[in-house]
Structure formats: structure tokens, C-alpha cells
C-alpha atoms as a PDB file:
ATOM      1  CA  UNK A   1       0.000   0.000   0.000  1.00  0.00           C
ATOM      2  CA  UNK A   2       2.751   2.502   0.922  1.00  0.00           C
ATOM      3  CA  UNK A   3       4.756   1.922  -3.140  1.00  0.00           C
ATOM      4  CA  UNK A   4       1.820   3.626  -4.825  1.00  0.00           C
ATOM      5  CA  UNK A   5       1.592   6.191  -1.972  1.00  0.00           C
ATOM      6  CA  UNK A   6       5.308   6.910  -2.638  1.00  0.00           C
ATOM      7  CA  UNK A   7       4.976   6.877  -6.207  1.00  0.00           C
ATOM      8  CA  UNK A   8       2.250   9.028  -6.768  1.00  0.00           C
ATOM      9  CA  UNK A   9       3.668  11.391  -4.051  1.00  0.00           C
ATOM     10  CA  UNK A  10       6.800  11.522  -6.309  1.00  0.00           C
ATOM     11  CA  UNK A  11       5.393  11.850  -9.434  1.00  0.00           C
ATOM     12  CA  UNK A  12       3.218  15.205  -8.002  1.00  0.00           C
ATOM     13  CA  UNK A  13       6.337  16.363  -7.124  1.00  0.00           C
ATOM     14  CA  UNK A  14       8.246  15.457 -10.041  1.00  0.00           C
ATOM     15  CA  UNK A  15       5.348  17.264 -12.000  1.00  0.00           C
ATOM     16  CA  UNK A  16       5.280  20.391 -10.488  1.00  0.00           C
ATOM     17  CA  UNK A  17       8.911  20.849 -10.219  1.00  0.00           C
ATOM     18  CA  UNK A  18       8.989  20.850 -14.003  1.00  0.00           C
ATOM     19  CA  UNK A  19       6.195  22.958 -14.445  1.00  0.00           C
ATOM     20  CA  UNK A  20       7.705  25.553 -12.254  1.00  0.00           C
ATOM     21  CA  UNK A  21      10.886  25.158 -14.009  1.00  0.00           C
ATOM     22  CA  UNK A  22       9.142  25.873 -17.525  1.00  0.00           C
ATOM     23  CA  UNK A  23       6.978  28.924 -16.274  1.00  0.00           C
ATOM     24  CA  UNK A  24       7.625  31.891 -18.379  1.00  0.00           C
ATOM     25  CA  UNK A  25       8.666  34.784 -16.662  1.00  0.00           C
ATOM     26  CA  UNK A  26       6.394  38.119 -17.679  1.00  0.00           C
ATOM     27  CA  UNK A  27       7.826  40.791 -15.724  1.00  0.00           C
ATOM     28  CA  UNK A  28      11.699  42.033 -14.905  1.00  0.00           C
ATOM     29  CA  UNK A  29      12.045  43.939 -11.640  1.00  0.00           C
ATOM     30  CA  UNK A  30      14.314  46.762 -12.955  1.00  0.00           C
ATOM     31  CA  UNK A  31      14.809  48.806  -9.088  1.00  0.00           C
ATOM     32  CA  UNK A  32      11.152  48.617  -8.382  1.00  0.00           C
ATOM     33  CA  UNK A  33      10.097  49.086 -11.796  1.00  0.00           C
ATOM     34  CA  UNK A  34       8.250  46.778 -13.782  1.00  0.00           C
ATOM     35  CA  UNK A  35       9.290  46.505 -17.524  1.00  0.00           C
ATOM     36  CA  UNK A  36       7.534  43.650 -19.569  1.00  0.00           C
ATOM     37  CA  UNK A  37       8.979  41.292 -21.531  1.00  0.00           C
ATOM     38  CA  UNK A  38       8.348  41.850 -25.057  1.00  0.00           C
ATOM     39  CA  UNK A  39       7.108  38.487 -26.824  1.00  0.00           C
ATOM     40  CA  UNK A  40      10.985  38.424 -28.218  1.00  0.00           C
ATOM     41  CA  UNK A  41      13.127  38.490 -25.477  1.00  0.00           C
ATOM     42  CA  UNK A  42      13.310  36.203 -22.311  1.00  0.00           C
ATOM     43  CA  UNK A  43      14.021  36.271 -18.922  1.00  0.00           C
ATOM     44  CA  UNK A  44      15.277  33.078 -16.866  1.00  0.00           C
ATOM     45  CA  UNK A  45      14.586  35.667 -13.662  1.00  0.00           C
ATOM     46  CA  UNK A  46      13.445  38.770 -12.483  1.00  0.00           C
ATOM     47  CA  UNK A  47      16.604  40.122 -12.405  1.00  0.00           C
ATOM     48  CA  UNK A  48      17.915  39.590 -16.353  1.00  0.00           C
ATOM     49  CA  UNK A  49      16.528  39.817 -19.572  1.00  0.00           C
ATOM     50  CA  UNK A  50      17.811  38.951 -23.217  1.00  0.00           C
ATOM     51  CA  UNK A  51      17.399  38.313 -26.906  1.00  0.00           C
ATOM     52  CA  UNK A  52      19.891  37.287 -29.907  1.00  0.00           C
ATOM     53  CA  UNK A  53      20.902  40.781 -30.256  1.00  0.00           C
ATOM     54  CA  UNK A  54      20.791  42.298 -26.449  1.00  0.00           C
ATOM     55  CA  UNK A  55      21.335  41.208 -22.901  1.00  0.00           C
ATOM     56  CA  UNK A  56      20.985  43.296 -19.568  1.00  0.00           C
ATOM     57  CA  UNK A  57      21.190  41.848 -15.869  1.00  0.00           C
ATOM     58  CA  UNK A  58      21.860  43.982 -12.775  1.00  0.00           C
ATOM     59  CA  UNK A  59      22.972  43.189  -9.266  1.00  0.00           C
ATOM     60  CA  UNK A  60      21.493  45.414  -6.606  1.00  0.00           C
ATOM     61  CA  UNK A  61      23.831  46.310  -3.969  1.00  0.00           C
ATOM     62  CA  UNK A  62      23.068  48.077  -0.397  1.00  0.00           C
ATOM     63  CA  UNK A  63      24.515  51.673   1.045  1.00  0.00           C
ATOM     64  CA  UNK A  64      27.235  50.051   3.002  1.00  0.00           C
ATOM     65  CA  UNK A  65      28.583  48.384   0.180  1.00  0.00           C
ATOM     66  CA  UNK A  66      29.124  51.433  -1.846  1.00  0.00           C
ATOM     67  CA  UNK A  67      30.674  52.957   0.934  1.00  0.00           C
ATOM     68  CA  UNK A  68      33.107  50.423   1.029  1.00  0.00           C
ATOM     69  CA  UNK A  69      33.500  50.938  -2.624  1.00  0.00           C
ATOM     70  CA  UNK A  70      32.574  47.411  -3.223  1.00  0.00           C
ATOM     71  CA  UNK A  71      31.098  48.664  -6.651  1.00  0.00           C
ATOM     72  CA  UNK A  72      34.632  49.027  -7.872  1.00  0.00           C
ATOM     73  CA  UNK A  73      35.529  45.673  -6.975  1.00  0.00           C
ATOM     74  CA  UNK A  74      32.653  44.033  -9.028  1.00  0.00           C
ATOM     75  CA  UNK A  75      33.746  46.266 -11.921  1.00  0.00           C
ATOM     76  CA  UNK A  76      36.873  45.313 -11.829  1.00  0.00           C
ATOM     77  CA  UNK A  77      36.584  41.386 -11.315  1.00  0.00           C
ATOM     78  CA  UNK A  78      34.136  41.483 -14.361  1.00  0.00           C
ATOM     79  CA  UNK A  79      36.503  43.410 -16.514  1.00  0.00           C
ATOM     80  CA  UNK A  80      39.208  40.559 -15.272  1.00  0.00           C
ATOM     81  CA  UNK A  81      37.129  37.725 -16.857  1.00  0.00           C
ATOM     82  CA  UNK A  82      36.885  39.364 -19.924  1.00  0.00           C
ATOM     83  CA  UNK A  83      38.496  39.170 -23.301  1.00  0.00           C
ATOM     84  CA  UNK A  84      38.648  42.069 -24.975  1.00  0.00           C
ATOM     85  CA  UNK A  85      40.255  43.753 -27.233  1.00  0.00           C
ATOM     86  CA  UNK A  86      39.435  47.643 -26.522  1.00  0.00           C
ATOM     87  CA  UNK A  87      37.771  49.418 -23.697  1.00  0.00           C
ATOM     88  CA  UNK A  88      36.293  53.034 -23.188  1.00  0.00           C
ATOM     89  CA  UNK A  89      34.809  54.920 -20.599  1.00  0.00           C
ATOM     90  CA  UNK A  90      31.150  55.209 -21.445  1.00  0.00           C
ATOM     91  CA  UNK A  91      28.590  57.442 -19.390  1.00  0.00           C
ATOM     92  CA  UNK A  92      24.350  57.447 -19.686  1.00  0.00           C
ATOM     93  CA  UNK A  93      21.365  57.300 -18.916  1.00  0.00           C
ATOM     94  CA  UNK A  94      19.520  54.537 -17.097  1.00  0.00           C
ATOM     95  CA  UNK A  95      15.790  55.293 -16.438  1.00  0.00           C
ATOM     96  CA  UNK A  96      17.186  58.670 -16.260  1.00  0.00           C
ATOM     97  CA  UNK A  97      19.526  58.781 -13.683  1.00  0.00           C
ATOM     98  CA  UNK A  98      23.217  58.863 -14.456  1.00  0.00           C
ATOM     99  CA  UNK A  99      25.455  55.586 -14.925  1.00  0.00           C
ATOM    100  CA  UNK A 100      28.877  55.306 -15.547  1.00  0.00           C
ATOM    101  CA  UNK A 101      31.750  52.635 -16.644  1.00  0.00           C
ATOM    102  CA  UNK A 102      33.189  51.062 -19.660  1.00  0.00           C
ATOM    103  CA  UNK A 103      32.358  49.503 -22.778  1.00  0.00           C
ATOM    104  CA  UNK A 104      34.385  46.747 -24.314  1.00  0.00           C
ATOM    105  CA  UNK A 105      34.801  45.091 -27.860  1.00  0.00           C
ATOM    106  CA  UNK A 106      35.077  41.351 -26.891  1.00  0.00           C
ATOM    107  CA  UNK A 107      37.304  39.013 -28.726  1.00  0.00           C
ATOM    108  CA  UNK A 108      36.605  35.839 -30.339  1.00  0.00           C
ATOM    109  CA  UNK A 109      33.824  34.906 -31.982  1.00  0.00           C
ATOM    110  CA  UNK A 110      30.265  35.487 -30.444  1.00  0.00           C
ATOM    111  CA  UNK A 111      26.953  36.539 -31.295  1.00  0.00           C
ATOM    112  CA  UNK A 112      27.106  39.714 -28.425  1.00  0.00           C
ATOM    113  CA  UNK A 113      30.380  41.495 -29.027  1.00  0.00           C
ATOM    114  CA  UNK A 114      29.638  44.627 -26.975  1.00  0.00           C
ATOM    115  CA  UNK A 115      29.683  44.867 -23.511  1.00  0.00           C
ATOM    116  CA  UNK A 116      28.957  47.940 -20.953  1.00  0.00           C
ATOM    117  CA  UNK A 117      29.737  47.334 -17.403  1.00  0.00           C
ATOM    118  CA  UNK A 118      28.301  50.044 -15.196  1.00  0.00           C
ATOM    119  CA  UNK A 119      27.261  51.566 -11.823  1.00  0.00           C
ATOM    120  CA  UNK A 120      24.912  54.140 -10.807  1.00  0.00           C
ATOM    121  CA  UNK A 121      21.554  54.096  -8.877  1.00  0.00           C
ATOM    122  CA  UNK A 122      17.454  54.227  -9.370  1.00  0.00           C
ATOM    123  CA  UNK A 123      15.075  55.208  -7.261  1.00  0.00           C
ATOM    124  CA  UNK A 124      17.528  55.169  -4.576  1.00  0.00           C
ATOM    125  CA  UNK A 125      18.771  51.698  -5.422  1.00  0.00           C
ATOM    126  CA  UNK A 126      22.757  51.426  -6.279  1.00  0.00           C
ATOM    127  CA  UNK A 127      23.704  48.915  -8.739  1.00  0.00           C
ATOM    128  CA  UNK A 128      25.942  47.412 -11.315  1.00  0.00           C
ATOM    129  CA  UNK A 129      24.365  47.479 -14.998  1.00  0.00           C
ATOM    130  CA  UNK A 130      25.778  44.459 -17.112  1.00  0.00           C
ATOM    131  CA  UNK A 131      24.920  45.417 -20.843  1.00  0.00           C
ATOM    132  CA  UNK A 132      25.820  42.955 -24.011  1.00  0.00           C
ATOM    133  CA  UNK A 133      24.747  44.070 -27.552  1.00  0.00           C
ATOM    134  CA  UNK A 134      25.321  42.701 -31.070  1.00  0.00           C
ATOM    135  CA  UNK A 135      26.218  45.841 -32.426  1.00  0.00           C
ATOM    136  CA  UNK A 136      28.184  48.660 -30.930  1.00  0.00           C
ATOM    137  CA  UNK A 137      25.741  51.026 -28.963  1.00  0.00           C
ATOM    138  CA  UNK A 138      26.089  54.685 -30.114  1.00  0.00           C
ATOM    139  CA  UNK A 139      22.877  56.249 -29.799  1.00  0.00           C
ATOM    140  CA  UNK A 140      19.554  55.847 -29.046  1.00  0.00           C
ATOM    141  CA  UNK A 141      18.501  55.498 -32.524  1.00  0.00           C
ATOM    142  CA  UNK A 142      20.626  52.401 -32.320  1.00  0.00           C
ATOM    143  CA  UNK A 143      18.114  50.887 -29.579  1.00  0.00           C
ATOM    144  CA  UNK A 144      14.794  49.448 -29.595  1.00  0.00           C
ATOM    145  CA  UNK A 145      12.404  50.226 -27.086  1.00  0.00           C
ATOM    146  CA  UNK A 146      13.220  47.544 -24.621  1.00  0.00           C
ATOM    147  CA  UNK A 147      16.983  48.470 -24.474  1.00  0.00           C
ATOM    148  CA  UNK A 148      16.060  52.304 -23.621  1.00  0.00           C
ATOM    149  CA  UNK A 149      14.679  51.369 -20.909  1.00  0.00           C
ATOM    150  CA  UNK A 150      18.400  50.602 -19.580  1.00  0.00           C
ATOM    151  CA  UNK A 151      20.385  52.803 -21.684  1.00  0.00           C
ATOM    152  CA  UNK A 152      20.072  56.243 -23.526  1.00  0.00           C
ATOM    153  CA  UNK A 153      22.431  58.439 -24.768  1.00  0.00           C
ATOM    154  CA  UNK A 154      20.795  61.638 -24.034  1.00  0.00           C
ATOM    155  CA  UNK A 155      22.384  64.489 -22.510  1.00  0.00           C
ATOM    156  CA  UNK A 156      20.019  64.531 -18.725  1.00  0.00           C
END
């Protein structure tokens, strides 16, 4: 009596499990903001979002960890683990509050060949802005509406 107890017990679990692993994730919590995600992009958490042609995850980090300049340190392990062949300092606009850092050309071959590594803070919130793109992001006519929502180019 207790086998098919057991077994349907696991198989409910095994069930949801996998439906809870293939739930599609609507909504990206951008510093308390909500952004959609459009029907061609994904997001495997709340906390990144990305498409064949742009990627953007951020790590929140608290007061006392910018005071310690711990914000440096991230930027600077990042840039460590990169390969890249050129970097510049890059400042903008992130839901219009001011974010600075670099952008690199990557080596080798891959599909996103620019990254921007960045720190500022929204709505109060300090964190590091990790930023791929296919093609080398120079404006905001260069962006679809999804990737303004990160970046813009605009004088504030």
C-alpha cells in the first residue's frame, strides 16, 4: 500500500517541479520598476533579460557596500574575466539617472560582441548594470524600445 503512496507522491512532485521550471517569466524587476517582456526576449529571472541581439542583468547592492566601494571591486573582477580587445569609458542614462563605466569590444567569436559594465543608482537603489549588444551602442537610434529602458544616450 505505501509503493503507490510513494509513487504518486513523487510523481506530483516530479510534475510540479517541471512545471515551475518551464513557467515563463512576464515581468523584470528593474529597481522597483516593472518593464515587460516583449514576446521576443526572455528572462530566466526577475533580475535579467535577453534576446539574440541584447542582454541586460543587474545586481542590486546596499549603502554600506558602496561605501566600502565594493562597486569598484565588481567592476573590476568582471573586466578581469573578460576578453577584450578595446575598452572606453562610457557614461548614460539609465531610467534617467546617471550611470557610468566602460564599454568593451570582446574578442573571439560570439553573437554579443559589446559589452557595458556600469554603476549608478534608481530610485535610490545602487547597482551594477551588465549590458551585451550585437552591435556597438552609439545612440539611441541604435536601440529598440526595450533596451532604452536601460540605456540612452541623451544628454540629462
Amino acid at each position: 500500500m505505501k509503493k503507490p503512496i510513494l509513487l504518486v507522491s513523487f510523481l506530483i512532485i516530479a510534475i510540479s517541479s517541471l512545471l515551475a521550471q518551464s513557467a515563463e517569466i512576464k515581468k523584470v524587476n528593474y529597481a522597483n520598476i516593472q518593464i515587460d517582456v516583449p514576446t521576443n526576449y526572455t528572462a530566466k529571472d526577475e533580475y535579467s533579460i535577453e534576446n539574440n541581439s541584447f542582454s541586460a542583468q543587474w545586481l542590486y547592492l546596499t549603502n554600506e557596500m558602496v561605501e566600502q566601494g565594493v562597486e569598484k571591486q565588481i567592476l573590476n573582477q568582471i573586466a578581469g574575466q573578460l576578453k577584450y580587445s578595446k575598452a572606453t569609458d562610457i557614461s548614460f542614462a539609465s531610467n534617467g539617472e546617471q550611470f557610468s563605466g566602460k564599454k568593451y569590444l570582446l574578442k573571439g567569436d560570439m553573437e554579443l560582441k559589446f559589452r557595458i559594465i556600469a554603476f549608478g543608482s534608481i530610485n535610490g537603489q545602487p547597482l551594477v548594470l551588465n549590458l551585451a549588444f550585437k552591435k556597438d551602442p552609439k545612440s539611441d537610434e541604435e536601440t529598440d524600445e526595450l533596451m532604452k529602458k536601460f540605456i540612452t544616450f541623451k544628454r540629462l
